[in-house]
N, C-alpha and C. Protein backbone atom coordinates (compact mmCIF):
# COMPACT_ATOMS: atom_id res chain seq x y z
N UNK A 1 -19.99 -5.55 2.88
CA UNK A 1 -19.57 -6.81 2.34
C UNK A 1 -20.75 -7.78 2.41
N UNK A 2 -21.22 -8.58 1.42
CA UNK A 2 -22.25 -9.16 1.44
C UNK A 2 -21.78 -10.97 1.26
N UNK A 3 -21.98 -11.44 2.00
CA UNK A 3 -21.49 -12.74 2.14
C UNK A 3 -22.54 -13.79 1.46
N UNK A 4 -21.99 -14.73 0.32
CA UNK A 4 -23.20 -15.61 0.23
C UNK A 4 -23.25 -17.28 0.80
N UNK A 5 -24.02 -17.80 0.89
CA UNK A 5 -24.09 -19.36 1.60
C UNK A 5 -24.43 -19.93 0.80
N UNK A 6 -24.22 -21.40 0.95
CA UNK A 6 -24.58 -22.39 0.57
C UNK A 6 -24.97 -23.37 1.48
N UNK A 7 -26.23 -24.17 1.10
CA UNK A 7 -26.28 -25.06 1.42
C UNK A 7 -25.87 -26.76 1.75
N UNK A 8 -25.61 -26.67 2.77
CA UNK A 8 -24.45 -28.26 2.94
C UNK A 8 -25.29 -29.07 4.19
N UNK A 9 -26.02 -29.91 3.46
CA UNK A 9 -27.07 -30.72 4.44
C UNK A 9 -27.79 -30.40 5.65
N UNK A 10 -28.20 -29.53 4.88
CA UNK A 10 -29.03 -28.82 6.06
C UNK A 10 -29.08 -27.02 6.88
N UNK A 11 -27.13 -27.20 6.36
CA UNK A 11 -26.68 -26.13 6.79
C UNK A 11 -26.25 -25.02 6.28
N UNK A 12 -26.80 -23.57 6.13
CA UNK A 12 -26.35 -22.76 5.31
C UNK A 12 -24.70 -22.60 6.27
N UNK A 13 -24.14 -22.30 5.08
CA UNK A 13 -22.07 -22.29 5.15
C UNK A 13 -22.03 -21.02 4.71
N UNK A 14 -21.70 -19.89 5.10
CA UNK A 14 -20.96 -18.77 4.45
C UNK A 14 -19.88 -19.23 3.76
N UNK A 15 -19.43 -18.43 2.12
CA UNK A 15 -18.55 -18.94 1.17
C UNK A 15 -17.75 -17.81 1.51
N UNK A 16 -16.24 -18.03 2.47
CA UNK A 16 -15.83 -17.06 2.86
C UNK A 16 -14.64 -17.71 1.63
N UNK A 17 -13.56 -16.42 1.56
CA UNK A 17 -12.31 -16.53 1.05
C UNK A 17 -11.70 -16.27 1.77
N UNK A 18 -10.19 -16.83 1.30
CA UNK A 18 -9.55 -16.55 2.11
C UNK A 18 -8.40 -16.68 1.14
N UNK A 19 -7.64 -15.40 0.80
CA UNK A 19 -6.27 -15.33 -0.05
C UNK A 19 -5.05 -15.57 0.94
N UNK A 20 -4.80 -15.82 1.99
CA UNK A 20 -3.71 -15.91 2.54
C UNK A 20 -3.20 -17.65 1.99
N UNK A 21 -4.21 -18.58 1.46
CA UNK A 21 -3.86 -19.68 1.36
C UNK A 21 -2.51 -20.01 0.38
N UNK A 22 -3.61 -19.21 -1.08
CA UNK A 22 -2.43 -19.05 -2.03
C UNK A 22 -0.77 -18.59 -2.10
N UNK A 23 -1.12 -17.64 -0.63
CA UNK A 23 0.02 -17.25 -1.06
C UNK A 23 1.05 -18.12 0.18
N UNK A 24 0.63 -18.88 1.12
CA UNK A 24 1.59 -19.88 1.91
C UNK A 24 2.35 -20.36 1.04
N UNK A 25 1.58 -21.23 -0.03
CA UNK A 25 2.04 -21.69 -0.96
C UNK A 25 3.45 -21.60 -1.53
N UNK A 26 3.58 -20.31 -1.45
CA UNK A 26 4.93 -19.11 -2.18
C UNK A 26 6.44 -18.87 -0.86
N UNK A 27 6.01 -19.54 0.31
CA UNK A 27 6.63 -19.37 1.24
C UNK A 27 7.98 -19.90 1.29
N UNK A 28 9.38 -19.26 1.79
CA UNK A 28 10.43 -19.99 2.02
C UNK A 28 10.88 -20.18 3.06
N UNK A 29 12.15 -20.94 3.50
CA UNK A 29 12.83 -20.86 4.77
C UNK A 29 12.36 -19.92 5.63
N UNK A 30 12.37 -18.76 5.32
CA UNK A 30 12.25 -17.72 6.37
C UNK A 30 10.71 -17.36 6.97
N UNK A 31 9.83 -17.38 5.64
CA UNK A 31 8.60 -17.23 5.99
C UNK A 31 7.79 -18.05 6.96
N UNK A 32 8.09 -19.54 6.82
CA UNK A 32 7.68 -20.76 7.78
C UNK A 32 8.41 -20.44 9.32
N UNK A 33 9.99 -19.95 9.36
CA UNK A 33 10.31 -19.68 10.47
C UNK A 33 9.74 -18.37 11.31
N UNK A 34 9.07 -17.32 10.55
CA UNK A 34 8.39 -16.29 10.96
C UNK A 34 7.27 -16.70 11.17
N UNK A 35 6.42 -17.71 10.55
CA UNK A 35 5.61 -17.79 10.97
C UNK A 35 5.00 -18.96 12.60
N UNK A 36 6.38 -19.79 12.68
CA UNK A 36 5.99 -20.54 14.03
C UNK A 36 6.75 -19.91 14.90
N UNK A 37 7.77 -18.42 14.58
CA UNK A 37 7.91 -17.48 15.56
C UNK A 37 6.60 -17.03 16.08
N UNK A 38 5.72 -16.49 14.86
CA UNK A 38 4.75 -16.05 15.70
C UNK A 38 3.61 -16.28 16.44
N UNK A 39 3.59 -17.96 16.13
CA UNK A 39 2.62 -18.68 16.52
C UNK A 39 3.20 -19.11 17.82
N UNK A 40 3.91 -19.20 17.98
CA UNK A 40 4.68 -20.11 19.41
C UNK A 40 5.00 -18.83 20.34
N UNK A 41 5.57 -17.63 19.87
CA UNK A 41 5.68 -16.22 20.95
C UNK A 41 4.94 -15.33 20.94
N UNK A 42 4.13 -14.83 19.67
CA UNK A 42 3.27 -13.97 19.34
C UNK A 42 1.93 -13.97 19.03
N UNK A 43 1.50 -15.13 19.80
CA UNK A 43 0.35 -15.60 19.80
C UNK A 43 -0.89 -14.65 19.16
N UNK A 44 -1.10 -13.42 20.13
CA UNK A 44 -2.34 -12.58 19.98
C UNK A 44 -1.90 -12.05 18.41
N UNK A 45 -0.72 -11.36 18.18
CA UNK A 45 -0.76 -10.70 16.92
C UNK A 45 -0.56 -12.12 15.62
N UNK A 46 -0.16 -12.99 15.97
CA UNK A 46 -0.26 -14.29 14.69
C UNK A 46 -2.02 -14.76 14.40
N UNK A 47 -2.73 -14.21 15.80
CA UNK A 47 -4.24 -14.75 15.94
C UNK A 47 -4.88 -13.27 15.05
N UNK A 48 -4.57 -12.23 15.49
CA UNK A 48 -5.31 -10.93 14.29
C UNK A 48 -4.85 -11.46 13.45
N UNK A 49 -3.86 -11.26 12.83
CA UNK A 49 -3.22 -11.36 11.32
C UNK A 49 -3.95 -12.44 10.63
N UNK A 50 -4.25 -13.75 11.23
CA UNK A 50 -4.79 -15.10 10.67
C UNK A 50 -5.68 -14.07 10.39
N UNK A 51 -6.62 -13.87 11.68
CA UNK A 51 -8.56 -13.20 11.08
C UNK A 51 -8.38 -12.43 10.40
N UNK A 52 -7.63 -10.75 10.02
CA UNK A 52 -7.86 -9.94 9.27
C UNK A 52 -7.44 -11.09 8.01
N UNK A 53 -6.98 -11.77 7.80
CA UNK A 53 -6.62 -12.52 6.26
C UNK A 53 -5.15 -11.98 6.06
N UNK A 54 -4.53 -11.13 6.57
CA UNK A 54 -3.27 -10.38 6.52
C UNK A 54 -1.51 -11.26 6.77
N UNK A 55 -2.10 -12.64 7.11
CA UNK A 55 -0.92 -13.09 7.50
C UNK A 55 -0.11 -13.55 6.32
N UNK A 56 -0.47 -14.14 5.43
CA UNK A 56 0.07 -14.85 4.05
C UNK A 56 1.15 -13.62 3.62
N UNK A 57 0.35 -12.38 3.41
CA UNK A 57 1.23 -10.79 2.65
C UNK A 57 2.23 -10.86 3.57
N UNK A 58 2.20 -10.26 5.14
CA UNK A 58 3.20 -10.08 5.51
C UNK A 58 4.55 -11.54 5.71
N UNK A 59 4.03 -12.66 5.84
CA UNK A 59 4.81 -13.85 5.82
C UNK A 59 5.92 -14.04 4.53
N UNK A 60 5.13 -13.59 3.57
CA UNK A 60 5.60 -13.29 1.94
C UNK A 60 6.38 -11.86 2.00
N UNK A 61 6.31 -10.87 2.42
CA UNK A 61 7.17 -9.89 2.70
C UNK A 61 8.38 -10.16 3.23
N UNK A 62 8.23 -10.89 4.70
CA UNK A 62 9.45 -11.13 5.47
C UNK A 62 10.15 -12.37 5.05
N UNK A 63 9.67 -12.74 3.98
CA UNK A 63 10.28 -14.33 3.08
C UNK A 63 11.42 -13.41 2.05
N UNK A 64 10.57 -12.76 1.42
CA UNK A 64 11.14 -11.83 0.39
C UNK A 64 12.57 -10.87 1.21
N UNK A 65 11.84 -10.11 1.73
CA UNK A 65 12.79 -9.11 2.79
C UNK A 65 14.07 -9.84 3.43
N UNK A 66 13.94 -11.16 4.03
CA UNK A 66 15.20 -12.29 4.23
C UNK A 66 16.16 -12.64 3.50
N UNK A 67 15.31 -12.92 2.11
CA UNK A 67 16.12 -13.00 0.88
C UNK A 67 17.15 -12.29 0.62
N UNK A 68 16.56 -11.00 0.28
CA UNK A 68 17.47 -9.93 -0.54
C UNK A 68 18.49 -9.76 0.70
N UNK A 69 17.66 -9.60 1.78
CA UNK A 69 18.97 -9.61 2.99
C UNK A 69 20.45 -10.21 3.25
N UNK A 70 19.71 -11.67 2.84
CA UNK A 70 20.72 -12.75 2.70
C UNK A 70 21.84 -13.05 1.74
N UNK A 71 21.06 -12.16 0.71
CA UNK A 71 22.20 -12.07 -0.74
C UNK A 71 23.03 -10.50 -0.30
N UNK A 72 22.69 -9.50 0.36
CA UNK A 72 23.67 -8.65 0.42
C UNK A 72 24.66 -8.82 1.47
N UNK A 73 24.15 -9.60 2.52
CA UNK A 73 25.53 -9.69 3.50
C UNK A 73 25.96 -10.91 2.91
N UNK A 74 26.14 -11.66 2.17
CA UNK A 74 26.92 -12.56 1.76
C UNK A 74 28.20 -12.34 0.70
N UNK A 75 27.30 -10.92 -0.01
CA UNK A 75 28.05 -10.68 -1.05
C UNK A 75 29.25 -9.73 0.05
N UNK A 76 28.86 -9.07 0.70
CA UNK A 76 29.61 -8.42 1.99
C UNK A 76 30.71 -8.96 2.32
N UNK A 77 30.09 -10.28 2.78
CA UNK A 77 31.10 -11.33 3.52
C UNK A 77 32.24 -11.73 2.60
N UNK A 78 31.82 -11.67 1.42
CA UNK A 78 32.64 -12.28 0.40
C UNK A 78 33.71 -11.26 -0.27
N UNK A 79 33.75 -9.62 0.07
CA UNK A 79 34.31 -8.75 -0.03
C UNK A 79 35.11 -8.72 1.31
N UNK A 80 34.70 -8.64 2.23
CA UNK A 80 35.58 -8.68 3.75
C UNK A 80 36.54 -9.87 4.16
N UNK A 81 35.88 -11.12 3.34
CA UNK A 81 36.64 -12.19 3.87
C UNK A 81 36.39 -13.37 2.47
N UNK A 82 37.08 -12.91 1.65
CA UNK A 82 37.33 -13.82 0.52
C UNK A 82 36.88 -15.36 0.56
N UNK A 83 36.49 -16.25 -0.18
CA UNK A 83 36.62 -17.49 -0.20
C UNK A 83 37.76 -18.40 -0.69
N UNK A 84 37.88 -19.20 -0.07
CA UNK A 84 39.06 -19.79 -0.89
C UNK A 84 39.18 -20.66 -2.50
N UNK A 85 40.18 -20.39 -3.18
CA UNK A 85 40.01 -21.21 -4.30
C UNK A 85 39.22 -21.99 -4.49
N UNK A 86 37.81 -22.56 -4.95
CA UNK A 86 37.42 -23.99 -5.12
C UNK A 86 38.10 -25.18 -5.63
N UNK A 87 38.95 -24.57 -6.56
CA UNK A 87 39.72 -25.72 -7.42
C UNK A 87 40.82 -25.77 -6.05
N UNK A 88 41.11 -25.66 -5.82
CA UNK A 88 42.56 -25.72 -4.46
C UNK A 88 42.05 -26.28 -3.62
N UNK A 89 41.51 -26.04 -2.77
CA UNK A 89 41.20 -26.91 -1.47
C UNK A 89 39.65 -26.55 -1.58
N UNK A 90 38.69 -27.81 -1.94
CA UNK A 90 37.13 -27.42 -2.08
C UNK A 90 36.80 -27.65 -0.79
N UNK A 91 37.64 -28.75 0.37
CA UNK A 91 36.98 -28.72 1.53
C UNK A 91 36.68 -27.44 2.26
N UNK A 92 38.00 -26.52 1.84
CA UNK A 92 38.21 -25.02 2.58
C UNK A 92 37.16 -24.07 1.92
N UNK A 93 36.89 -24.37 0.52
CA UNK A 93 35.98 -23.41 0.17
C UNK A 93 34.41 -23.90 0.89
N UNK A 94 34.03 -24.85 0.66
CA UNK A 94 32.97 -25.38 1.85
C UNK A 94 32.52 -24.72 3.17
N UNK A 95 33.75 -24.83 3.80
CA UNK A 95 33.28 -24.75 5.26
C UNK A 95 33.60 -23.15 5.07
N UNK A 96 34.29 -22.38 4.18
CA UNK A 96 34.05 -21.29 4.71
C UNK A 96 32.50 -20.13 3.68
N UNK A 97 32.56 -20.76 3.05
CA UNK A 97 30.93 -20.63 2.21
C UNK A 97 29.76 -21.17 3.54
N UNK A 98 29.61 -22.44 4.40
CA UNK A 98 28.70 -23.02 5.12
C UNK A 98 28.92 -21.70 6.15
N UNK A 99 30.40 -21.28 6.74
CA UNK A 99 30.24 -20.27 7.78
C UNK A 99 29.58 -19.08 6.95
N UNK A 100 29.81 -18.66 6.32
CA UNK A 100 29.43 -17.24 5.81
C UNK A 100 27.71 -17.48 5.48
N UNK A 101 27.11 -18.32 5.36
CA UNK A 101 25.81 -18.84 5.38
C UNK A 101 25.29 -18.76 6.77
N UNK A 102 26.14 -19.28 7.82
CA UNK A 102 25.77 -19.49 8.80
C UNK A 102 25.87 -18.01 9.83
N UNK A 103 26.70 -17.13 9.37
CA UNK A 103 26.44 -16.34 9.80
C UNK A 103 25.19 -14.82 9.20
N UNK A 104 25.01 -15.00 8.34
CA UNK A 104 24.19 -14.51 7.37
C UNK A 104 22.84 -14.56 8.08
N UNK A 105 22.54 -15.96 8.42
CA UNK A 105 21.27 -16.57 8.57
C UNK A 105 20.61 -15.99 10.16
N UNK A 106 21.73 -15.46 10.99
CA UNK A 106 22.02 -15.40 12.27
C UNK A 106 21.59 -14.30 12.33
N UNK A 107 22.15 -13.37 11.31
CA UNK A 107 22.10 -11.85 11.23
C UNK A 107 19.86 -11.79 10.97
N UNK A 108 19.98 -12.21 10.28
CA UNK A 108 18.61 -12.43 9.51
C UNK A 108 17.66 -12.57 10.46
N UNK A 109 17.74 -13.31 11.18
CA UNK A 109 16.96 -14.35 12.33
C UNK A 109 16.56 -13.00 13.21
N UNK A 110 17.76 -12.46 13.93
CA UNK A 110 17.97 -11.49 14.64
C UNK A 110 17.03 -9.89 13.89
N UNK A 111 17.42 -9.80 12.86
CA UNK A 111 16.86 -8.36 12.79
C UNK A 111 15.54 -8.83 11.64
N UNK A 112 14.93 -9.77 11.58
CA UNK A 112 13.65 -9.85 10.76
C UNK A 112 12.76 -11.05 11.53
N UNK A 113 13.01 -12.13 11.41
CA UNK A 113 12.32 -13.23 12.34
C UNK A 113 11.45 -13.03 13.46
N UNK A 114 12.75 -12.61 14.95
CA UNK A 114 12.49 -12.79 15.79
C UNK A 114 12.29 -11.37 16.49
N UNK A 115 11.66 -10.99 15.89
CA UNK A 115 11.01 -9.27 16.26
C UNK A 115 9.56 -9.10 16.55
């Protein structure tokens, strides 16, 4: 790998890249929570991942991977334990849509996050 510099008053700068930036960018709920999981418990492996440049892909994986997660146990939830009418009682459809979210998110946390 051949690195080039520039000069910046005085000082040659290696012009490093770095693609993990772009892809923060792309990050959701889950990815930001994986990632100050791993900064706050997983210190040494959040510190490789930064240097190899590797952290953005996998952050974007486990953003992605949460997702699809989140849409199949919901659709789950919604086969096991119906919602209620919206037009009938929207307060009831609410709180039991917010639980089925809330448990979803729990499931998620547990088997992708905090691993």
């Amino acid at each position: 790998m051949k690195l080039n510099y520039r000069n910046v008053n005085g000082y040659l700068l290696p012009e490093l890249e770095y693609k993990s930036g772009e892809q923060m960018t792309q990050l959701g709920k889950y990815g930001f929570l994986r990632r100050d999981y791993l900064k706050n418990h997983k210190r040494a492996k959040y510190q490789v991942m930064l240097l190899q440049d590797t952290i953005g892909e996998h952050l974007l994986e486990i953003d992605q991977a949460a997702r699809k997660r989140e849409e199949i146990i919901l659709r789950e939830m919604e086969k096991s334990d119906p919602l209620p009418e919206k037009g009938v009682d929207q307060m009831a459809w609410v709180r039991a849509a917010n639980k089925h979210r809330a448990i979803a998110e729990e499931i998620i946390l547990e088997e992708l996050i905090y691993v």
